[in-house]
Protein backbone atom coordinates (compact mmCIF):
# COMPACT_ATOMS: atom_id res chain seq x y z
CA UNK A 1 0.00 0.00 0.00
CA UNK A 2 2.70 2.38 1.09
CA UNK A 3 4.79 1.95 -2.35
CA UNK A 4 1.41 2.37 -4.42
CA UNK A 5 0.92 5.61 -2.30
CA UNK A 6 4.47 6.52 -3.40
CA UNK A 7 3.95 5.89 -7.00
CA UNK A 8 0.64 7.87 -7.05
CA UNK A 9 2.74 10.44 -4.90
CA UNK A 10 5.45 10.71 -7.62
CA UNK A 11 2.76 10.65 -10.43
CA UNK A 12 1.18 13.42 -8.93
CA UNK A 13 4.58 15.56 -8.42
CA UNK A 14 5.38 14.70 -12.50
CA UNK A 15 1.83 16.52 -13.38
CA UNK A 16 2.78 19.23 -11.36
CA UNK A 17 6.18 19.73 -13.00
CA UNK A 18 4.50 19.84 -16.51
CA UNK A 19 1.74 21.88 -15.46
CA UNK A 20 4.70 24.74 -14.17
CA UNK A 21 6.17 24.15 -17.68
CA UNK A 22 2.99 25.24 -19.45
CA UNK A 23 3.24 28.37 -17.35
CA UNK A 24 0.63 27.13 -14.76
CA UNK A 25 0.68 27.70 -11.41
CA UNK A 26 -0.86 24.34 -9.23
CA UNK A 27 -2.04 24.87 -5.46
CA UNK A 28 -3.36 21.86 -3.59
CA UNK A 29 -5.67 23.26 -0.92
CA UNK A 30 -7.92 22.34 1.70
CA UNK A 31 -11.39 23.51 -0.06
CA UNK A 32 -13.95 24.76 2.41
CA UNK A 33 -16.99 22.91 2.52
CA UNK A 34 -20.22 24.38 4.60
CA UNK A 35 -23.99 23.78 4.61
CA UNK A 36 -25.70 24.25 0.86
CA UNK A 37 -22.40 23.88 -1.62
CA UNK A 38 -19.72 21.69 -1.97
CA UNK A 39 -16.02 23.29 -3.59
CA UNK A 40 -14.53 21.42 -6.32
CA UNK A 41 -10.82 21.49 -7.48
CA UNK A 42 -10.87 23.42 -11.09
CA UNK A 43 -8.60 26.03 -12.89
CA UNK A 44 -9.27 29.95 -12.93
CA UNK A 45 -7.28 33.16 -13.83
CA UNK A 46 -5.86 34.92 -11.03
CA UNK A 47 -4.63 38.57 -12.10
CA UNK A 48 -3.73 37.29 -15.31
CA UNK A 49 -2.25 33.31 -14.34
CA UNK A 50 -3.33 30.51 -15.28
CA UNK A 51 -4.10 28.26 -11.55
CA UNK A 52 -5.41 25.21 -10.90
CA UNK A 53 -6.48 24.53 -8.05
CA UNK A 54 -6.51 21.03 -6.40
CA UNK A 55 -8.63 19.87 -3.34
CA UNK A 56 -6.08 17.78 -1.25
CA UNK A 57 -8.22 15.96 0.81
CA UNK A 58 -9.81 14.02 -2.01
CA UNK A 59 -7.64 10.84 -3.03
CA UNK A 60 -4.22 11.37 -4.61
CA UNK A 61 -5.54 8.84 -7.28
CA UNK A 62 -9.18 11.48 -8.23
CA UNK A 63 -5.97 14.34 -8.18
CA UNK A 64 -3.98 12.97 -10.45
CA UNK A 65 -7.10 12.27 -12.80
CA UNK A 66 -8.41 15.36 -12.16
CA UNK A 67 -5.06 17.41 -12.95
CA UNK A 68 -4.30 14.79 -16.15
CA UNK A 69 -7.74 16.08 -17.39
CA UNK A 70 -6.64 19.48 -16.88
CA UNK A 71 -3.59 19.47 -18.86
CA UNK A 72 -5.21 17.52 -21.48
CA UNK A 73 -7.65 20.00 -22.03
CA UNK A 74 -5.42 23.12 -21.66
CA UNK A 75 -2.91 21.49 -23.84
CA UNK A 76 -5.98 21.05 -26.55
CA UNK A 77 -6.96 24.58 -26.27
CA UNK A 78 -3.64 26.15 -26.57
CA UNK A 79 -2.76 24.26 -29.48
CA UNK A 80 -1.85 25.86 -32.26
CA UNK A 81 -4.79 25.61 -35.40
CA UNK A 82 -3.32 24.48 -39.06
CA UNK A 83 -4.40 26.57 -40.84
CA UNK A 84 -4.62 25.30 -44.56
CA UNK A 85 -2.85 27.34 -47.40
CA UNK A 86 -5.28 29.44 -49.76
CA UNK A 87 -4.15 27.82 -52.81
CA UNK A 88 -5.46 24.33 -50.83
CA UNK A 89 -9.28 25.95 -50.47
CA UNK A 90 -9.96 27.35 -53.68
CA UNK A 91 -12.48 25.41 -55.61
């Protein structure tokens, strides 16, 4: 159990690293919970930077999901579009 907890631990530390090479900043908080919501980790813009923020009292396996997702999708908007050549799209 211990080394699984390590791996996940290590996986988890990886994501981070590549998120802070996209230029995004990753804080794993304790969200607060009260009576009538319920926070959820998700990324914002704080005075211009990209954050995600991750809920660290979920399991490390939902973070690393959760930040893997993340990336994913940030990596998919960011991407940049082909554009095709105009003598490709006349008819």
């Amino acid at each position: 159990m211990t080394q699984t907890k390590n791996k996940e631990e290590a996986r988890l530390q990886e994501l981070i690293a590549a998120a802070k090479a996209m230029n995004l900043d990753v804080r794993t908080e304790k969200l607060l919970r009260e009576a009538g919501y319920r926070a959820r980790s998700g990324r914002c813009r704080v005075n211009g930077q990209e954050v995600i923020i991750i809920d660290r009292e979920v399991a490390i396996a939902e973070q690393i999901e959760f930040l893997a997702a993340e990336l994913a999708g940030f990596q998919q908007q960011n991407a940049p579009s082909i554009e095709r050549p105009a003598e490709l799209t006349k008819d």
